[in-house]
N, C-alpha and C. Protein backbone atom coordinates (compact mmCIF):
# COMPACT_ATOMS: atom_id res chain seq x y z
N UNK A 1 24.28 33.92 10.46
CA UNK A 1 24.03 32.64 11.10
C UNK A 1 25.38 31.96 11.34
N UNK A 2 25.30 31.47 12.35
CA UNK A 2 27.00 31.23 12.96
C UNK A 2 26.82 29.54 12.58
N UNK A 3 27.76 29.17 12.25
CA UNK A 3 28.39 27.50 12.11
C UNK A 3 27.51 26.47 12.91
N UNK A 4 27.98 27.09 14.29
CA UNK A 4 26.81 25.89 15.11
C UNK A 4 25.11 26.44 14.99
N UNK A 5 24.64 27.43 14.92
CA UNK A 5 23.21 27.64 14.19
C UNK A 5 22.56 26.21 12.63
N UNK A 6 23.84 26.62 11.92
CA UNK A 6 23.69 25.82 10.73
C UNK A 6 23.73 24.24 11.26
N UNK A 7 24.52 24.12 11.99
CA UNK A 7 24.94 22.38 12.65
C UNK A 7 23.51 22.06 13.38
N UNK A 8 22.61 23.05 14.08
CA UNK A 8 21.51 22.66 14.94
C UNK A 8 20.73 22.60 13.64
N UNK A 9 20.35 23.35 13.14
CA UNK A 9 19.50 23.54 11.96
C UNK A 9 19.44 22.50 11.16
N UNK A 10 20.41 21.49 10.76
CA UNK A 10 20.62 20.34 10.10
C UNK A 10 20.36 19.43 10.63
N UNK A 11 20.52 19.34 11.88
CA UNK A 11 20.22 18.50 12.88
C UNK A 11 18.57 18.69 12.87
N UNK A 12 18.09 19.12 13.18
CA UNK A 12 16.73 19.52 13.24
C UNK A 12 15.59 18.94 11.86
N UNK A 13 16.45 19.55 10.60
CA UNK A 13 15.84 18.83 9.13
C UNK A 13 16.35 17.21 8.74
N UNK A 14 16.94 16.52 10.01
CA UNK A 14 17.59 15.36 10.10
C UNK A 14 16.17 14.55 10.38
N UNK A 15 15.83 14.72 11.27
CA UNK A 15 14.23 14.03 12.00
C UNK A 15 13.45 13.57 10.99
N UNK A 16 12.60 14.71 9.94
CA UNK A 16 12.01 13.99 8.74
C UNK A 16 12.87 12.68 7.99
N UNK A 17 14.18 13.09 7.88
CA UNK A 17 14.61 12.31 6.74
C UNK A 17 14.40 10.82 7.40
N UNK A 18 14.94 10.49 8.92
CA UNK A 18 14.57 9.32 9.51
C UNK A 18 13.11 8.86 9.18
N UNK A 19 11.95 9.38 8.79
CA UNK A 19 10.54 9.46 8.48
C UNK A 19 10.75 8.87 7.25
N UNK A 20 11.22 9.77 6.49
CA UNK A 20 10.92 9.17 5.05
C UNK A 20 11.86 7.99 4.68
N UNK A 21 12.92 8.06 5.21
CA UNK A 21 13.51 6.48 5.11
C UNK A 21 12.42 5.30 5.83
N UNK A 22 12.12 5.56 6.80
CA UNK A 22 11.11 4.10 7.03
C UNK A 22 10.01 4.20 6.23
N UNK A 23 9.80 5.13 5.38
CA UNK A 23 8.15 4.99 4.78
C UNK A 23 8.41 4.44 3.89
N UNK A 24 10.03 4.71 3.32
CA UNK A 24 10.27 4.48 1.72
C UNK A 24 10.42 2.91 2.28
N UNK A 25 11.09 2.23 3.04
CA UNK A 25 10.97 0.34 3.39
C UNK A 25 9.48 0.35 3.47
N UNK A 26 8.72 0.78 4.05
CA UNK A 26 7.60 0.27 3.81
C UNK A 26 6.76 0.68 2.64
N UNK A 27 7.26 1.19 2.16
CA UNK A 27 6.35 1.67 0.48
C UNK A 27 6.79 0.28 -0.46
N UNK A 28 8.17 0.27 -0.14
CA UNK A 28 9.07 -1.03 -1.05
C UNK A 28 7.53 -2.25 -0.64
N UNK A 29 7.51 -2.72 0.44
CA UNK A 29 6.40 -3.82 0.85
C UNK A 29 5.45 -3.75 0.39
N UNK A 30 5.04 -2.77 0.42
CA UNK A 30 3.51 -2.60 0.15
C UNK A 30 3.42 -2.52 -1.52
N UNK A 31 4.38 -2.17 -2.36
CA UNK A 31 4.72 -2.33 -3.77
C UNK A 31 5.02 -3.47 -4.26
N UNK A 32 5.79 -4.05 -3.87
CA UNK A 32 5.73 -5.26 -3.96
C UNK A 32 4.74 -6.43 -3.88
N UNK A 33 3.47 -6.58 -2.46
CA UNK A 33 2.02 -6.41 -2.68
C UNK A 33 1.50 -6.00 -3.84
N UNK A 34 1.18 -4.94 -4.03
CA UNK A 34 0.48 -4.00 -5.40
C UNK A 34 0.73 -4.81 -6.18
N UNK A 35 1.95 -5.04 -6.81
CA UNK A 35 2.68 -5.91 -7.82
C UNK A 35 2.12 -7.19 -8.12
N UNK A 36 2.31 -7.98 -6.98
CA UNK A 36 2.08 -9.64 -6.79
C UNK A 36 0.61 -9.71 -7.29
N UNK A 37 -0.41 -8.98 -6.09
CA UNK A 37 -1.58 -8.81 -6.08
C UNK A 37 -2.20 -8.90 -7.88
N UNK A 38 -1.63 -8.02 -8.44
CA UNK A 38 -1.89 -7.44 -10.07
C UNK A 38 -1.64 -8.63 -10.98
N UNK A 39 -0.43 -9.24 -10.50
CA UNK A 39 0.17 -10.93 -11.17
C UNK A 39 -1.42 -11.31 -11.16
N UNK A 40 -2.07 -11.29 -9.80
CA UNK A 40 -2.81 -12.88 -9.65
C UNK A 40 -4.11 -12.50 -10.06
N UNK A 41 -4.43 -11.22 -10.64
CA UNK A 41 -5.59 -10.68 -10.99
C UNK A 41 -5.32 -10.98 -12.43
N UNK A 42 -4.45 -10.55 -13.15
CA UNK A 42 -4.10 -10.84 -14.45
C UNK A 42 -4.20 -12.58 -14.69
N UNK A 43 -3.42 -13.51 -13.99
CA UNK A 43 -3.55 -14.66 -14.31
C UNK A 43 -4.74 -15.02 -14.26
N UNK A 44 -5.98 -14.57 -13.23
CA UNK A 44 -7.11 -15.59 -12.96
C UNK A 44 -8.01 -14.94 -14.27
N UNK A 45 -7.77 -13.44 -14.73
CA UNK A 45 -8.43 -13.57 -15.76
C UNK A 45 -7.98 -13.83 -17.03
N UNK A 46 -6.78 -14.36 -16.72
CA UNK A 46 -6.93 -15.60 -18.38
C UNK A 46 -6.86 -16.54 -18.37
N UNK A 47 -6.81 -17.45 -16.92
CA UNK A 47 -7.22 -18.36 -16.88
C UNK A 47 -8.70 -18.54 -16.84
N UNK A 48 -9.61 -17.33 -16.73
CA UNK A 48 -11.05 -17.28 -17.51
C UNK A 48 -11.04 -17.38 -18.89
N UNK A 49 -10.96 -16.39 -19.34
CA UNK A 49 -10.92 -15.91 -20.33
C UNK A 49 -10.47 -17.33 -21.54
N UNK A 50 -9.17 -18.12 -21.02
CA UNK A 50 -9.10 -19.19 -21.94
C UNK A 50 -9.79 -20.36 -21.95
N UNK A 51 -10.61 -20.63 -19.86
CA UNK A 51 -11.48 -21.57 -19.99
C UNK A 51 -12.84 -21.07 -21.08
N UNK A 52 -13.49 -19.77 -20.83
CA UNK A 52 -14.28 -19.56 -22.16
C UNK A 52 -13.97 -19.48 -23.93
N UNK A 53 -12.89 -19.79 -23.90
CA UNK A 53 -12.27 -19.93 -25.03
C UNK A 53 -11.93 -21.43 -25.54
N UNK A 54 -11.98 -22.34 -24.56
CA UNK A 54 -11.59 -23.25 -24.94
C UNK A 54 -13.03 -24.07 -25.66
N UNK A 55 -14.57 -23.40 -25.00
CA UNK A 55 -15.66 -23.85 -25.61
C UNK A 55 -16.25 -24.88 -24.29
N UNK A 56 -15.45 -25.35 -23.66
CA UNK A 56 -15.26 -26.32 -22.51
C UNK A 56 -16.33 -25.73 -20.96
N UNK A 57 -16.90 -24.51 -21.25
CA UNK A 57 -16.78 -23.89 -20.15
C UNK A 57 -18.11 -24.72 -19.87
N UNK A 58 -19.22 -25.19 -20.75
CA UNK A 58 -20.55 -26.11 -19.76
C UNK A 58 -19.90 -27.14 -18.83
N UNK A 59 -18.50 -28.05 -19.24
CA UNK A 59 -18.33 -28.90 -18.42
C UNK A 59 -17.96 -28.36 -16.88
N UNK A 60 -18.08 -29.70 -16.03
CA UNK A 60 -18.91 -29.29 -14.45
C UNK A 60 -17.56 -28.62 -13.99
N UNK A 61 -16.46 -29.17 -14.74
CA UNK A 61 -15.20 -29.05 -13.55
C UNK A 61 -14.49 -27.81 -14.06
N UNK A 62 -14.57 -27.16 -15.39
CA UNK A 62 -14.55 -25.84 -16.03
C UNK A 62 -15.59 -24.62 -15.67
N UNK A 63 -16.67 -25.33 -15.44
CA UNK A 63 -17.77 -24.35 -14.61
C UNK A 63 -17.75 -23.88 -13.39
N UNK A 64 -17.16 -25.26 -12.42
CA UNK A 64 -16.92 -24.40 -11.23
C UNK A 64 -15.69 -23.67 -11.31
N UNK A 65 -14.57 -23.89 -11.81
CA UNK A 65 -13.54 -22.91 -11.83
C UNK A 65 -13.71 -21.55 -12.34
N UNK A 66 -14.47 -21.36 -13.18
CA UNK A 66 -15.21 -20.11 -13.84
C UNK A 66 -15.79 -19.51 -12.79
N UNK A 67 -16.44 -20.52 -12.03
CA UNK A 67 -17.64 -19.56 -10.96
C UNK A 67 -16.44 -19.36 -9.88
N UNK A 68 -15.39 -20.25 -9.47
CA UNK A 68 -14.57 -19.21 -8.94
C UNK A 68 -13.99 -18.55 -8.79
N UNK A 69 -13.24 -18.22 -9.89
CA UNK A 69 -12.74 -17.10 -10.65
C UNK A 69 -13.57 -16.07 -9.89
N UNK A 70 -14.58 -16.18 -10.68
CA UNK A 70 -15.74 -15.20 -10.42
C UNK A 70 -15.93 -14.42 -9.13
N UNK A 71 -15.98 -15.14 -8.33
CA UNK A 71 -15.73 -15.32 -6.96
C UNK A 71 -14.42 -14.72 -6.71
N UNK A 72 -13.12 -15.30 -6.90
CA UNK A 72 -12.02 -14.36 -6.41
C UNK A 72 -11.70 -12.86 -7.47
N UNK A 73 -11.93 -12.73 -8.20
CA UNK A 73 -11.35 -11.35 -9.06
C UNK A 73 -12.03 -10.33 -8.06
N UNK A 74 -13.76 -10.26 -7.71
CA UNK A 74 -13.57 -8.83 -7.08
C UNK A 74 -13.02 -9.06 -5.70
N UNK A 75 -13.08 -10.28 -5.21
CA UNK A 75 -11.94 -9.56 -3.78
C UNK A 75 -10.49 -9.41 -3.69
N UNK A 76 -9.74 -10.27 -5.11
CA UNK A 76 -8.63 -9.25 -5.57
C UNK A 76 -8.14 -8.31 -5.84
N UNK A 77 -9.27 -7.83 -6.44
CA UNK A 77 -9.31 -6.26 -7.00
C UNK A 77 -9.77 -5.30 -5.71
N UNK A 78 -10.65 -5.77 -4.70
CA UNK A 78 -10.50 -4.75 -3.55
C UNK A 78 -9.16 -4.82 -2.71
N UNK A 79 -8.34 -6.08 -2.68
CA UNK A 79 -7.59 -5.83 -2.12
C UNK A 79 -6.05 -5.31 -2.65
N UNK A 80 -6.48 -4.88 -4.13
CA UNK A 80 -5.70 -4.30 -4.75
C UNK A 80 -5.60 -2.70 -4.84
N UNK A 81 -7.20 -2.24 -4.46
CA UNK A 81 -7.67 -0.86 -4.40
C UNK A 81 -6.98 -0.50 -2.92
N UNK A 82 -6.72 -1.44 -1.92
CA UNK A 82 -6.38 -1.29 -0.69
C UNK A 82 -4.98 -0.60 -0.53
N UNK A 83 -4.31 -1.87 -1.35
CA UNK A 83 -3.05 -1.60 -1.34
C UNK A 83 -2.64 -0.30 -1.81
N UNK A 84 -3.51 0.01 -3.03
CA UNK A 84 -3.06 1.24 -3.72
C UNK A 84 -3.41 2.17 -3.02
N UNK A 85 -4.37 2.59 -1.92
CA UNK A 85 -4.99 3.96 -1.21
C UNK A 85 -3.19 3.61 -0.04
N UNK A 86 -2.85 2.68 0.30
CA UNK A 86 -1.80 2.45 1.47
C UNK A 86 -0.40 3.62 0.40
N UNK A 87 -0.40 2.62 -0.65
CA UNK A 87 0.98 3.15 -1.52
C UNK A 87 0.74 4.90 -2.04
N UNK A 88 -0.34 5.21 -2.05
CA UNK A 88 -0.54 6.38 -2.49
C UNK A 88 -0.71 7.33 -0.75
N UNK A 89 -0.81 6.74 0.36
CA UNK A 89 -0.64 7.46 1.22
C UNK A 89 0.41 7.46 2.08
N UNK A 90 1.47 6.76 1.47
CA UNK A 90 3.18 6.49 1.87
C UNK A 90 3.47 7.60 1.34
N UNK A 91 3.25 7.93 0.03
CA UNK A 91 3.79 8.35 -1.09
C UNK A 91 3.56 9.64 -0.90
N UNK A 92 2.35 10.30 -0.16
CA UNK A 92 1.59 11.88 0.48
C UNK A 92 2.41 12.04 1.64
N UNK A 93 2.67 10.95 2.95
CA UNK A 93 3.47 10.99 3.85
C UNK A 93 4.95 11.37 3.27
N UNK A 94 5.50 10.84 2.56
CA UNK A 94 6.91 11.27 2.47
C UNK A 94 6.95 12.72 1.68
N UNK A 95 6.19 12.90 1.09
CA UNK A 95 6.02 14.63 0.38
C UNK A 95 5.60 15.46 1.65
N UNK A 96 5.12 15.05 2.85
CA UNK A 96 4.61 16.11 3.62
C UNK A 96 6.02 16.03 4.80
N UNK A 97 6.50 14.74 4.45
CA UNK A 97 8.02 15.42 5.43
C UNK A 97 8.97 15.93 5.11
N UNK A 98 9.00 15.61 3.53
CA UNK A 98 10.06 16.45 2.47
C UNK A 98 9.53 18.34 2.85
N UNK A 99 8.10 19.03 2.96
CA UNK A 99 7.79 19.74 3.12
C UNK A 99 8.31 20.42 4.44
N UNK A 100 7.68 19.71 5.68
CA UNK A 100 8.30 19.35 6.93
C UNK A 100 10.21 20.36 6.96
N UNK A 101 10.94 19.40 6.21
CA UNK A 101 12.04 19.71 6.28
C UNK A 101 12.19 21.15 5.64
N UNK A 102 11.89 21.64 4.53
CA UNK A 102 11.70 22.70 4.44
C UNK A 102 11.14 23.77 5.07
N UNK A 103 9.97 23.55 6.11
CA UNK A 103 9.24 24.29 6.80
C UNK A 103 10.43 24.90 7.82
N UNK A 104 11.14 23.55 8.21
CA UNK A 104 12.22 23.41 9.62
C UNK A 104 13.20 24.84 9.21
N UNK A 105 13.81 24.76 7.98
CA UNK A 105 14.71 25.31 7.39
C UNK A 105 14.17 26.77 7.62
N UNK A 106 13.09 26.70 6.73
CA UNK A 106 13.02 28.46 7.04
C UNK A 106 12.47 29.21 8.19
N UNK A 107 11.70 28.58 9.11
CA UNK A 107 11.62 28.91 10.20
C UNK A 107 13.18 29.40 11.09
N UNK A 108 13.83 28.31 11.06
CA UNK A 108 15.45 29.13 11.69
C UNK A 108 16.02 30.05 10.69
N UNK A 109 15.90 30.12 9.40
CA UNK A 109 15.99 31.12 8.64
C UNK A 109 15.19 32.39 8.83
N UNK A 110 14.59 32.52 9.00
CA UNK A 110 13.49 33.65 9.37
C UNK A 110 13.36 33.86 11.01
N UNK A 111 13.88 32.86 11.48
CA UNK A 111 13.54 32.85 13.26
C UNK A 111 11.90 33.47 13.86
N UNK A 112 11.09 32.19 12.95
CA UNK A 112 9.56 32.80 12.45
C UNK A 112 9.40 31.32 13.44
N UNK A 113 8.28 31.81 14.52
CA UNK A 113 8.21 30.86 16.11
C UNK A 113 6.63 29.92 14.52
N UNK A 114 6.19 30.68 14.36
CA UNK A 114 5.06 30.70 13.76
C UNK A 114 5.26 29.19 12.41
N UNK A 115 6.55 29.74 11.50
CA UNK A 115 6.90 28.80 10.96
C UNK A 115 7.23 27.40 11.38
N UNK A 116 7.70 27.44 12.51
CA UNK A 116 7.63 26.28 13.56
C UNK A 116 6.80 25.47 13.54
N UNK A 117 5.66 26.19 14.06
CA UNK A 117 4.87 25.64 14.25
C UNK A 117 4.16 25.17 13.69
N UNK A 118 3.85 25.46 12.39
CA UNK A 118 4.11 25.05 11.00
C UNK A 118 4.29 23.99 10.27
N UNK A 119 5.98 23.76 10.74
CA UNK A 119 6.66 22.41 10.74
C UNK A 119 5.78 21.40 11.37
N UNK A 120 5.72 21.34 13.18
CA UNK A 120 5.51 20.97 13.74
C UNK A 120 3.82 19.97 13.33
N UNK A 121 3.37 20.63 12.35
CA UNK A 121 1.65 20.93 12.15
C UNK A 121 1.70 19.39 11.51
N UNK A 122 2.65 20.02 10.26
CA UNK A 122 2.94 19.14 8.88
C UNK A 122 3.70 18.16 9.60
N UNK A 123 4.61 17.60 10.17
CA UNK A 123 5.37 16.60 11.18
C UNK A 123 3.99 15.75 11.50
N UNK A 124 3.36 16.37 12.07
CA UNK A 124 2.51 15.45 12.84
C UNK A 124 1.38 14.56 11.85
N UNK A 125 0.79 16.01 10.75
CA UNK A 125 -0.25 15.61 9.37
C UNK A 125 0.95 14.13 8.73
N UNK A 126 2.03 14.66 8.48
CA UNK A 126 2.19 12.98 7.90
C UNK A 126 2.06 11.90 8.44
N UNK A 127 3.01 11.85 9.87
CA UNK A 127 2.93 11.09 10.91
C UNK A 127 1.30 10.33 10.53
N UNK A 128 0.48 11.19 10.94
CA UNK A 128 -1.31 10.48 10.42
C UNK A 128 -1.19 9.55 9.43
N UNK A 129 -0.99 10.99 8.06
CA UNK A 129 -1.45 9.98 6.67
C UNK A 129 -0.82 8.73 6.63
N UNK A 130 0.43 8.62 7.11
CA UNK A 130 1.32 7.32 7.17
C UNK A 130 0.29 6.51 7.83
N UNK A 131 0.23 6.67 9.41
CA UNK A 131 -0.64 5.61 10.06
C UNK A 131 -2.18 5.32 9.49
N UNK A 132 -2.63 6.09 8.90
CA UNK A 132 -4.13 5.82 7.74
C UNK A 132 -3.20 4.90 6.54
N UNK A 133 -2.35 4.89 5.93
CA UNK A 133 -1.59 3.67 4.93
C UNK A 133 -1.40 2.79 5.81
N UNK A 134 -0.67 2.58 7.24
CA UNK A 134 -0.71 1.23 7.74
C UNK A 134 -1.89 0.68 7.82
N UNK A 135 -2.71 1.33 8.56
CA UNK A 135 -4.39 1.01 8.65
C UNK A 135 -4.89 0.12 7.53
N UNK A 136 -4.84 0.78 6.15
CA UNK A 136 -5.15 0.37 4.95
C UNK A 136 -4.19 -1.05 4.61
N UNK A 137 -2.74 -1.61 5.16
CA UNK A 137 -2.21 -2.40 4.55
C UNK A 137 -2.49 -3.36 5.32
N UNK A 138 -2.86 -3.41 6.83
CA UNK A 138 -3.49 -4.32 7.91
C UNK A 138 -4.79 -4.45 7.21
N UNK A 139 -5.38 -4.01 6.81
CA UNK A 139 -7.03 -4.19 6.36
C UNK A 139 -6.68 -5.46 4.90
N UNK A 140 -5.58 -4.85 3.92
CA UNK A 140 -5.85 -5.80 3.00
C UNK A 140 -5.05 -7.24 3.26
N UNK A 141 -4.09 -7.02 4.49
CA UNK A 141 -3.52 -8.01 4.80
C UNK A 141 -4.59 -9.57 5.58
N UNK A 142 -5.79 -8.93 6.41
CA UNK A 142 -6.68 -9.31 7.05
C UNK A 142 -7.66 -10.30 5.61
N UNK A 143 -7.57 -9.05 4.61
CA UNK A 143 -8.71 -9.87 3.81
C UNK A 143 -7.96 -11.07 2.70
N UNK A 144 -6.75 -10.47 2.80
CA UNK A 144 -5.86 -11.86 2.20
C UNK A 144 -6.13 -13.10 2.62
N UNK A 145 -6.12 -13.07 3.97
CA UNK A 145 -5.89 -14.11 4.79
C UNK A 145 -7.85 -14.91 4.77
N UNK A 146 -8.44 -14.49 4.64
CA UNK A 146 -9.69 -14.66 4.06
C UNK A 146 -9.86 -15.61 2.67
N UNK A 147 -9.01 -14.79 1.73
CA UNK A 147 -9.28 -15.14 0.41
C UNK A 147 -8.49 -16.21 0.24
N UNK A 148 -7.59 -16.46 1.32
CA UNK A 148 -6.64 -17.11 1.61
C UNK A 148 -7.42 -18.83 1.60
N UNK A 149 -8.16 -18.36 2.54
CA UNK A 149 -8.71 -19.73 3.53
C UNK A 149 -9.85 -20.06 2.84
N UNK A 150 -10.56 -19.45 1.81
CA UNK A 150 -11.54 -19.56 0.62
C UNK A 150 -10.76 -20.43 -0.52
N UNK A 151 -9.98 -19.92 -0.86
CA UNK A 151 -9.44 -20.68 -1.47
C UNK A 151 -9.06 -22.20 -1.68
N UNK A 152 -8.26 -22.31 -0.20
CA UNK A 152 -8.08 -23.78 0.70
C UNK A 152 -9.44 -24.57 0.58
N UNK A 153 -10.08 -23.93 0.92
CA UNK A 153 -11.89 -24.27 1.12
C UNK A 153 -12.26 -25.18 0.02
N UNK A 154 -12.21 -24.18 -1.08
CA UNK A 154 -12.82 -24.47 -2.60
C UNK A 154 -11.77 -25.56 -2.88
N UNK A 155 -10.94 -25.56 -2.55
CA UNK A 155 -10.02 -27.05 -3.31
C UNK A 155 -10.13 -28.32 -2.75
N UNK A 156 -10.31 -28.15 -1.82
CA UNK A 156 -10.31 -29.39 -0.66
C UNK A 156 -12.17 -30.21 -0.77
N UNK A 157 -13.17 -29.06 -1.51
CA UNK A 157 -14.40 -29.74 -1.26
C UNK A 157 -14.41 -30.04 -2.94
N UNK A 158 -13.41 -29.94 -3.87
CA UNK A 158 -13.70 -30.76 -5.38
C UNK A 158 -13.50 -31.83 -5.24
N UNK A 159 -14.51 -32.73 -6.28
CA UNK A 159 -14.44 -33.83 -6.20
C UNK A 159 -13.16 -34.33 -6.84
N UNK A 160 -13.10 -35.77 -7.19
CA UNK A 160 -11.88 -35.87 -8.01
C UNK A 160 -12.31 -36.34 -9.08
N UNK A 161 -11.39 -35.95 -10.20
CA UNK A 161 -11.14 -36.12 -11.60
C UNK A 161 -11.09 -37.38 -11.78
N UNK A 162 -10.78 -38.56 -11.43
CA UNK A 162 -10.41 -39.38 -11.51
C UNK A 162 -11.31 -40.90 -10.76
């Protein structure tokens, strides 16, 4: 294999790596999500957990916070299951271009048209799984914005304390 063979050949296993560098910025986002998301699941259940602890929980203004709690934990937690099918299919995308690059390699190593195509197969299969994780991070981004405006909702119709 002559010098410029090896120079095209590198060039060629260059393409994935551009792949997995943008998946890995967007894995960072979407982890960071995962993360936050997990904060606010953890806080709302001890901020249950201590309103039933405090004994307080018949009073009206401890009761409705309980019942909304109630109310936000499972659509936290789906949009935590969201995030995680997105981060776990970043995470399949960048293993199938790490593969990808290897496929590239031995195909000009072998000068196997077949292995190519191969490459070409797996190139495209991540390309997917990636766009099925965006899919998934638009979906939990959508229901944020929901739980979002529920939220707003529930605060604005309490009465006052005072």
């Amino acid at each position: 294999m002559s010098a410029a063979d090896i120079a095209q050949t590198i060039q060629l296993i260059i393409a994935p790596v551009v792949l997995i560098t943008a998946c890995m910025l967007f894995q960072n986002g979407i982890l960071l999500r995962y993360a936050s998301i997990g904060q606010g699941i953890r806080a709302l259940a001890h901020e249950r957990f201590e309103l039933l602890k405090s004994g307080k929980a018949e009073d009206t203004f401890n009761l409705e916070r309980i019942q909304a709690i109630d109310r936000q934990l499972p659509l936290l937690t789906r949009r935590h299951r969201l995030i995680q099918k997105a981060a776990l299919l970043a995470y399949s995308a960048i293993a199938i271009f790490i593969f990808t690059m290897f496929a590239i390699a031995l195909s000009v190593a072998l000068n196997a048209g077949i292995v190519g195509t191969i490459a070409l197969m797996l190139f495209l299969f991540g390309t997917g799984v990636w766009l099925v994780g965006i899919f998934f991070t638009a979906t939990e981004i959508r229901t944020s914005h929901r739980a979002i405006c529920y939220d707003v909702n529930q605060i604005t119709s309490l009465k006052s304390l005072y």
